[in-house]
Protein backbone atom coordinates (compact mmCIF):
# COMPACT_ATOMS: atom_id res chain seq x y z
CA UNK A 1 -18.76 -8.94 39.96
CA UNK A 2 -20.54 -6.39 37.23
CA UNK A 3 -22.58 -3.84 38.36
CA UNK A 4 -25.52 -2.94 35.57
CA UNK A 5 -26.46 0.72 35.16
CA UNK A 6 -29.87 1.73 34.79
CA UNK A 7 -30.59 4.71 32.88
CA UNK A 8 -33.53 7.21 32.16
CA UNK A 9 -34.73 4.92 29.18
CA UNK A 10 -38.18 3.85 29.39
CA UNK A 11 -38.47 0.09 28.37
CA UNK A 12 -39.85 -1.15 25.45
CA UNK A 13 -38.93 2.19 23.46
CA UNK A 14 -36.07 3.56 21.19
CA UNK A 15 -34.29 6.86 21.88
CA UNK A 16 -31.38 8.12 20.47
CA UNK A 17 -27.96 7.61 22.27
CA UNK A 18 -24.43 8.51 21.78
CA UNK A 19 -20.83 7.46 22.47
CA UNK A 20 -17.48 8.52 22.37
CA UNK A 21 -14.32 7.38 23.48
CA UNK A 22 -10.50 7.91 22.91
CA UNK A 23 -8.45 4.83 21.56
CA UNK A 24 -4.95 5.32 21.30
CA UNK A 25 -1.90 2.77 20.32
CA UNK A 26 1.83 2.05 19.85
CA UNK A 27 2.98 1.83 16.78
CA UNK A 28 6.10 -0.27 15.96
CA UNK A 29 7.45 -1.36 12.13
CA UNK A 30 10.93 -2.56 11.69
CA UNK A 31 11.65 -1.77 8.29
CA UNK A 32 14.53 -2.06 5.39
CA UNK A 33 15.57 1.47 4.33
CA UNK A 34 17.38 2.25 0.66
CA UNK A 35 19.30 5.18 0.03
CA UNK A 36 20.28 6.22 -3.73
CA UNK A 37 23.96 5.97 -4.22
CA UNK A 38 23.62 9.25 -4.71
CA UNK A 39 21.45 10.29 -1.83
CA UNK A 40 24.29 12.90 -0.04
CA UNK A 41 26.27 14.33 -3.16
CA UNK A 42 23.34 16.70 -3.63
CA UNK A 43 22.02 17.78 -0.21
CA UNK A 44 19.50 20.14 -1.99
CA UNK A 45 18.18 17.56 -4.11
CA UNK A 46 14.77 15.65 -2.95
CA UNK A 47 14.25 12.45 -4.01
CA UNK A 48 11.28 9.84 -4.69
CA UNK A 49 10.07 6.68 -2.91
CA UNK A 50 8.99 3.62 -3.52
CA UNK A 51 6.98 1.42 -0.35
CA UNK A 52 7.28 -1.77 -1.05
CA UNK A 53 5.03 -3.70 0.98
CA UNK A 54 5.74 -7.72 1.26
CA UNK A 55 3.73 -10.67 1.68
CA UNK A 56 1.93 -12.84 4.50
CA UNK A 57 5.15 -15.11 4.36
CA UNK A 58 7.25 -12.35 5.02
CA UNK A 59 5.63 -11.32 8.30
CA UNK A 60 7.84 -11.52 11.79
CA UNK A 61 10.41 -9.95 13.45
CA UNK A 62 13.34 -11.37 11.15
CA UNK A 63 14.21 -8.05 8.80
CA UNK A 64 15.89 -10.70 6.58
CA UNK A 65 12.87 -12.01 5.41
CA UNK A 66 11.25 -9.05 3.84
CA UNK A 67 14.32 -9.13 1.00
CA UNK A 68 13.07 -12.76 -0.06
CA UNK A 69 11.23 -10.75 -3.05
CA UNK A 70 10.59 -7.92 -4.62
CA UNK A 71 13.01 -4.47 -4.18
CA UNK A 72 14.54 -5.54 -1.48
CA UNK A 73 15.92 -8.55 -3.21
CA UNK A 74 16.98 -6.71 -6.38
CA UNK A 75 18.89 -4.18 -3.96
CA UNK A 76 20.60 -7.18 -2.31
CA UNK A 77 21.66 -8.69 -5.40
CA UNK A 78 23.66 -5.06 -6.75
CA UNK A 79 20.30 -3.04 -8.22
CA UNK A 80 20.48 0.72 -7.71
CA UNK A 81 17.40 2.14 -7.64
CA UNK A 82 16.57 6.28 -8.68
CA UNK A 83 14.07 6.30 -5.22
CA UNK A 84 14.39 5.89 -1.70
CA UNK A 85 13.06 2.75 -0.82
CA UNK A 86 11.11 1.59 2.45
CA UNK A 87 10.00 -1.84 3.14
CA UNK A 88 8.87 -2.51 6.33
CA UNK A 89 8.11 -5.32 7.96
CA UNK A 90 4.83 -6.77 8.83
CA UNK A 91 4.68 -8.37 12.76
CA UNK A 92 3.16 -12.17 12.96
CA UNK A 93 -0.34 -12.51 12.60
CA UNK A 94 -0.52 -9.06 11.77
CA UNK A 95 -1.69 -7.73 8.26
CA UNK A 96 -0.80 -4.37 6.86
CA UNK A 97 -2.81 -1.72 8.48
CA UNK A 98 -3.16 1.68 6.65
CA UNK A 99 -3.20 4.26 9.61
CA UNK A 100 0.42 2.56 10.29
CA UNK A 101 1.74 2.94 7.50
CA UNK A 102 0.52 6.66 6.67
CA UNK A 103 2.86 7.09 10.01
CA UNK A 104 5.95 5.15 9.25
CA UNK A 105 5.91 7.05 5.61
CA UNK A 106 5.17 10.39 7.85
CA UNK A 107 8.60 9.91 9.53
CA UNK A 108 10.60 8.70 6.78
CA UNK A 109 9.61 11.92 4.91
CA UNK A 110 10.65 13.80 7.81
CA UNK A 111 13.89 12.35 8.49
CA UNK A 112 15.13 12.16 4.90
CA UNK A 113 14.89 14.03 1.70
CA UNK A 114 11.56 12.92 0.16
CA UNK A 115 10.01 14.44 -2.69
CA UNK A 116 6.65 13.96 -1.30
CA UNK A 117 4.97 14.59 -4.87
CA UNK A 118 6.83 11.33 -6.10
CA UNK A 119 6.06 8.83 -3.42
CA UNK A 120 5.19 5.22 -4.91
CA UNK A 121 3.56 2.28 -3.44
CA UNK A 122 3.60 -1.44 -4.95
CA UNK A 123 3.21 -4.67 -2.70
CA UNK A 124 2.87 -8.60 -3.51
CA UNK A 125 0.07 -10.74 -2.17
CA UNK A 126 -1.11 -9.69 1.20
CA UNK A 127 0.93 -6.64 0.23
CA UNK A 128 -0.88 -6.21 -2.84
CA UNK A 129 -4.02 -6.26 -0.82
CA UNK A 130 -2.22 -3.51 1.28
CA UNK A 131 -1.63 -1.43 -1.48
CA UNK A 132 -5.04 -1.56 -2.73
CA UNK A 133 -6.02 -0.29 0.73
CA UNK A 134 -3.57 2.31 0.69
CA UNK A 135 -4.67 3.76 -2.54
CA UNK A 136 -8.32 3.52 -1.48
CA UNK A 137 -8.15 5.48 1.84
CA UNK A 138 -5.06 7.80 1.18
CA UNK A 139 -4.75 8.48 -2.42
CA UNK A 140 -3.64 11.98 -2.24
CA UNK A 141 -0.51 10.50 -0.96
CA UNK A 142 0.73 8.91 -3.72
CA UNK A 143 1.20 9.42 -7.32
CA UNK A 144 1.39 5.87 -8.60
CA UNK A 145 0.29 2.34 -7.27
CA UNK A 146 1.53 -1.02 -8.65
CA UNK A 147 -0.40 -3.88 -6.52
CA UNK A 148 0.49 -7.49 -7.86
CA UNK A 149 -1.66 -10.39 -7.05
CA UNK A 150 -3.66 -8.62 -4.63
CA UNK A 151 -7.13 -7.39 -3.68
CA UNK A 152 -9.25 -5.01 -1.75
CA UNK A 153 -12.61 -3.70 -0.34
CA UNK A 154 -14.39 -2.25 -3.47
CA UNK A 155 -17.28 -0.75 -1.11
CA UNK A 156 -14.19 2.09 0.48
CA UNK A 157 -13.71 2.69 -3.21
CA UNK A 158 -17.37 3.38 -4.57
CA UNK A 159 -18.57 5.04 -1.29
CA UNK A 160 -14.79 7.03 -0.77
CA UNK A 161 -16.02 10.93 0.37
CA UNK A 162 -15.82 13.68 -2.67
CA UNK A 163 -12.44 14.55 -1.79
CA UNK A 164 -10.57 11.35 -2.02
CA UNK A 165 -12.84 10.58 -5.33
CA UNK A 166 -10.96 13.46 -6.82
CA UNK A 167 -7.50 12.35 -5.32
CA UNK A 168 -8.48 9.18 -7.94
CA UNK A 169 -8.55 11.46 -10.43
CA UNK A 170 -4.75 12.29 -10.39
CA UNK A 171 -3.65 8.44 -9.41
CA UNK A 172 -1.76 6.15 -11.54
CA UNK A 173 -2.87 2.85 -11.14
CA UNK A 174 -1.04 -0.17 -12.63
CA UNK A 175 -2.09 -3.66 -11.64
CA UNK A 176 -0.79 -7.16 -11.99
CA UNK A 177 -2.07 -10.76 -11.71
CA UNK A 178 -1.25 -14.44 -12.87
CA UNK A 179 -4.29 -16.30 -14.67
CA UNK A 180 -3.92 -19.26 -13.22
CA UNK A 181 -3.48 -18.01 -9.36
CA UNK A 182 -4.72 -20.39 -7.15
CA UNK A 183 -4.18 -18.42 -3.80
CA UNK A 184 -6.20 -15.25 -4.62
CA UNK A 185 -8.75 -15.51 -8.26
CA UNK A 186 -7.64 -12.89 -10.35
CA UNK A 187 -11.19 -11.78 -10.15
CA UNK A 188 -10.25 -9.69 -6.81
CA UNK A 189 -7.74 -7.47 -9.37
CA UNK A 190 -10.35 -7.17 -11.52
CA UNK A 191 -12.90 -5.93 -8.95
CA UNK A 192 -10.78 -3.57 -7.60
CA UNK A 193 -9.34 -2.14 -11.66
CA UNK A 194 -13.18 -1.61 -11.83
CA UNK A 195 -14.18 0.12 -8.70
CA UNK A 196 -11.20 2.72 -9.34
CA UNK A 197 -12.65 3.23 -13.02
CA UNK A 198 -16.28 3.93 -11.61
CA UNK A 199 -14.82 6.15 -8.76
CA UNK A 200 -13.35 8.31 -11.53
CA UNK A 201 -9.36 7.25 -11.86
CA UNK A 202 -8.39 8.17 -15.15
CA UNK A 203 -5.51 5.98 -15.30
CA UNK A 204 -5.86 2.35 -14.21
CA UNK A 205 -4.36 -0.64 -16.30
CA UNK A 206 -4.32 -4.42 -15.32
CA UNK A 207 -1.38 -7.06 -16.85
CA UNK A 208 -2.39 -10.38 -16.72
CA UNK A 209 0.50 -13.12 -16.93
CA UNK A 210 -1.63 -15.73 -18.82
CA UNK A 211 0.36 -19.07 -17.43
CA UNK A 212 1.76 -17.05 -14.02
CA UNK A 213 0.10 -18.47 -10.84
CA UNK A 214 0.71 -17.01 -7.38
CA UNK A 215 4.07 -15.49 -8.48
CA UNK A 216 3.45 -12.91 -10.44
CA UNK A 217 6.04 -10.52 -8.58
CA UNK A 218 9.03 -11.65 -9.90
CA UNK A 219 8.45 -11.11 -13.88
CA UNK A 220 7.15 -7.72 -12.27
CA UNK A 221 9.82 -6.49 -10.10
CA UNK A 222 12.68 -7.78 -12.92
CA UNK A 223 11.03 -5.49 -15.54
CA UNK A 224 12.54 -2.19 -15.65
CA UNK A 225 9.40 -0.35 -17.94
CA UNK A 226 7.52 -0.64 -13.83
CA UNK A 227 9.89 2.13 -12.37
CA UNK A 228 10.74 4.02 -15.46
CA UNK A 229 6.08 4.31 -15.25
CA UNK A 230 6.67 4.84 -11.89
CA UNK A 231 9.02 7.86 -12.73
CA UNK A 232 6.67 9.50 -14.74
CA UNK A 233 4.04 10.12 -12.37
CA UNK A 234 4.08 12.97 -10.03
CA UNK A 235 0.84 14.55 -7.98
């Protein structure tokens, strides 16, 4: 049985009121790590990364799963990649949340040899949406984006604080979309390539496959001009 606390307030008025509180959680992301082949001939030598974020069908607790597409693939089927690359997994029902993400890349820079001024961040579908989030909230942490097929909340774009605005400023942006995708409009790329340009990014570019649908990841990920554009950007 609840007990109802009666305060000072007067009925029938307004008075201002405040609260606070301290919420605190776990945080747990199995995830597929990629080492250069030459990652320990040169132990002075940092390295970039690439976070590769997957989609909803990906989600789970199967680590398997996450290398149905994108990097993780390629690396499974003999690429070697110039980065370190990290692509956790996203639990069921879960979508990507930001906060976690900021932590998991916190600790692999820690642990391993991370030229944090070359970190990259690309994603398909729900992970496209992810990297648009990414971008929006912690842009000074990366120094290119690539989402594919994704979207985003435009409104944590326009109203961002002055300081990430000019964290825009020195983002790459490079966005991809099929015309014909029937699982998200390529309108929500297009919203979010616009919000960037208002907020003040300098560099933000949309392809558009014109007969792709949902899959437009895999004409993406097989191109090699996305990580020799990823290569040229540094913070």
């Amino acid at each position: 049985m609840s007990t109802r606390v009666t305060h000072a307030q007067k009925a029938g008025t307004q008075s201002p009121q405040r609260f606070a509180a301290t919420v605190t959680r776990e945080v747990h992301l199995s995830y597929l790590l990629y080492l250069p082949k030459d990652y320990k001939e040169d132990t002075e030598k940092r390295w970039p990364l690439m976070l590769f974020l997957h989609g909803a069908g990906e989600r789970g607790s199967d680590l398997n799963r996450v290398a149905v597409h994108g990097p993780p693939k390629l690396i499974r089927q003999g690429t070697n990649f110039p980065f370190i690359v990290v692509s956790p997994q996203c639990p069921t029902d879960e979508r990507w949340r930001a906060e976690d993400l900021i932590r998991l890349l916190d600790h692999v820079c820690f642990h391993y040899a991370v030229d944090t001024n070359r970190i990259y961040l690309t994603g398909l579908s729900m992970g496209g949406f992810g990297s648009w989030s990414l971008a929006s909230l912690y842009p000074e942490r990366f120094a290119a984006v690539a989402p594919i097929c994704g979207g985003g909340e435009v409104i944590d774009v326009l109203l961002a604080p002055q300081k990430r605005r000019e964290a825009y400023k020195n983002l790459g942006i490079w966005a991809f979309h099929g015309a014909k995708d029937p699982v998200v409009p390529l309108s929500e790329s297009e919203r979010m390539v616009s919000a960037f340009k208002r907020a003040g990014c300098q560099e933000v570019e949309l392809t558009v496959y014109p007969e792709a649908q949902h899959d437009s990841w895999t004409e993406t990920y097989t191109n090699p001009k996305l990580y020799e554009w990823f290569l040229k950007h540094s913070r």
